[in-house]
Protein backbone atom coordinates (compact mmCIF):
# COMPACT_ATOMS: atom_id res chain seq x y z
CA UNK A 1 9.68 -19.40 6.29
CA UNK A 2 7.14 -19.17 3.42
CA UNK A 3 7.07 -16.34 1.29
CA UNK A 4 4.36 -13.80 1.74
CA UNK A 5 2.52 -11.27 -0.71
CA UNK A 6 1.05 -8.11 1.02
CA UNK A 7 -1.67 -5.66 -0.29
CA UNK A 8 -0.78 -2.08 1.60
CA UNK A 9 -2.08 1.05 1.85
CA UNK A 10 -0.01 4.29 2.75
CA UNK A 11 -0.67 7.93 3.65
CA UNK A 12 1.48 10.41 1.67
CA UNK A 13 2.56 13.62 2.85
CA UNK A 14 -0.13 15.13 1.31
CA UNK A 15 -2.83 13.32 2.67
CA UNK A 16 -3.21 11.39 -0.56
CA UNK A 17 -3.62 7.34 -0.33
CA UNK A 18 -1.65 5.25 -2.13
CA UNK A 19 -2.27 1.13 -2.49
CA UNK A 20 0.11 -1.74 -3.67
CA UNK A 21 1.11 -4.84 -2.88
CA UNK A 22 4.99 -6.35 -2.49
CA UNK A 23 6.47 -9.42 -0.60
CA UNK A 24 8.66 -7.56 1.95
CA UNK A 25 6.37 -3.91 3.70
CA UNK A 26 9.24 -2.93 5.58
CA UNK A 27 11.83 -2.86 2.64
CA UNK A 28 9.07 -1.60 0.34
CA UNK A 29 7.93 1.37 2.63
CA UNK A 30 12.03 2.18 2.60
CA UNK A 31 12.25 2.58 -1.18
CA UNK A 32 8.69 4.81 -1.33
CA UNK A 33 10.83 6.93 1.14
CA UNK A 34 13.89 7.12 -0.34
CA UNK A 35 11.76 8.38 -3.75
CA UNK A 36 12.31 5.02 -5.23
CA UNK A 37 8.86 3.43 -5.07
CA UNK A 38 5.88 4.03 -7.27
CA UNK A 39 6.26 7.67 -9.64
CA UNK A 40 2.92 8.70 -7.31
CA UNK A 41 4.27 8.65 -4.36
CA UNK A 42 8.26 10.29 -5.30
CA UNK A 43 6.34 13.91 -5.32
CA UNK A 44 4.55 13.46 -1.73
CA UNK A 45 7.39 12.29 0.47
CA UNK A 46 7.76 10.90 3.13
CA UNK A 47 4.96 8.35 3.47
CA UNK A 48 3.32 6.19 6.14
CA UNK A 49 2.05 3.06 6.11
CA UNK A 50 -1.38 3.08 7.60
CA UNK A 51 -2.52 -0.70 6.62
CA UNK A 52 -1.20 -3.91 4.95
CA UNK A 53 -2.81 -7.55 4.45
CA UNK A 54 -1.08 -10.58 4.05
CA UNK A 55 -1.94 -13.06 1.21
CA UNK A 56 -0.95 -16.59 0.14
CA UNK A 57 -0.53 -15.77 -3.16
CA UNK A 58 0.57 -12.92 -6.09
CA UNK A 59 -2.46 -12.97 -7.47
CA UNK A 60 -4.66 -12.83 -4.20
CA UNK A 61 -2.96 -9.63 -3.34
CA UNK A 62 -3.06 -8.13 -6.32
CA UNK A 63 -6.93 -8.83 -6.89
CA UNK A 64 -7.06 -6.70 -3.13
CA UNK A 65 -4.73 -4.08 -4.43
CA UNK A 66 -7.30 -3.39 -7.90
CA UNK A 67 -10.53 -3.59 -5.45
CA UNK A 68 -9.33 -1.40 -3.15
CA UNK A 69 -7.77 0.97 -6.03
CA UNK A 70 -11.07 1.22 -6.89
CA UNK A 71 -12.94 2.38 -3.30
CA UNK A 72 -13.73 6.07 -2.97
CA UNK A 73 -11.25 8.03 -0.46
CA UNK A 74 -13.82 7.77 1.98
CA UNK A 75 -14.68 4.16 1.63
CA UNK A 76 -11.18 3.32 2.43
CA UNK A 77 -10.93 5.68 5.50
CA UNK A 78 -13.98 3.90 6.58
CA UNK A 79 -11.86 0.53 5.60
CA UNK A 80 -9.03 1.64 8.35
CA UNK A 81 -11.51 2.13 10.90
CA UNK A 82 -12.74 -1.37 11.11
């Protein structure tokens, strides 16, 4: 099975959006939630994934993760909707 590099984006329990990218969603949603993940997101626990894309390579996800890092709140709710 090839290897695959996700972009994601997940609702904290704030309400807050948070967007990243990893190789394995269901392990990295796990370690947000066990106040392991990203410094952001160990304040506004627990956390829910509301999105992720798959992408051939590191680099491809990672250019998605910076463009959608820099939508507006309401651009990416608009995102989800589609």
């Amino acid at each position: 099975m090839d290897k695959g590099y996700y972009t994601y984006m997940i609702e904290c329990a704030d309400g807050t959006l948070y967007t990243g990218w990893t190789t394995d969603i269901t392990q990295r949603i796990e370690t947000h939630n066990l106040g392991k993940g990203a410094k952001y997101t160990r304040a506004r626990l627990p956390v829910r994934l509301l999105a992720s894309w798959c992408f051939e390579t590191k680099s491809e996800a990672m250019k998605w993760e910076w463009q959608l890092k820099r939508l507006s709140r309401n651009e990416k709710l608009r995102l989800l909707e589609k």
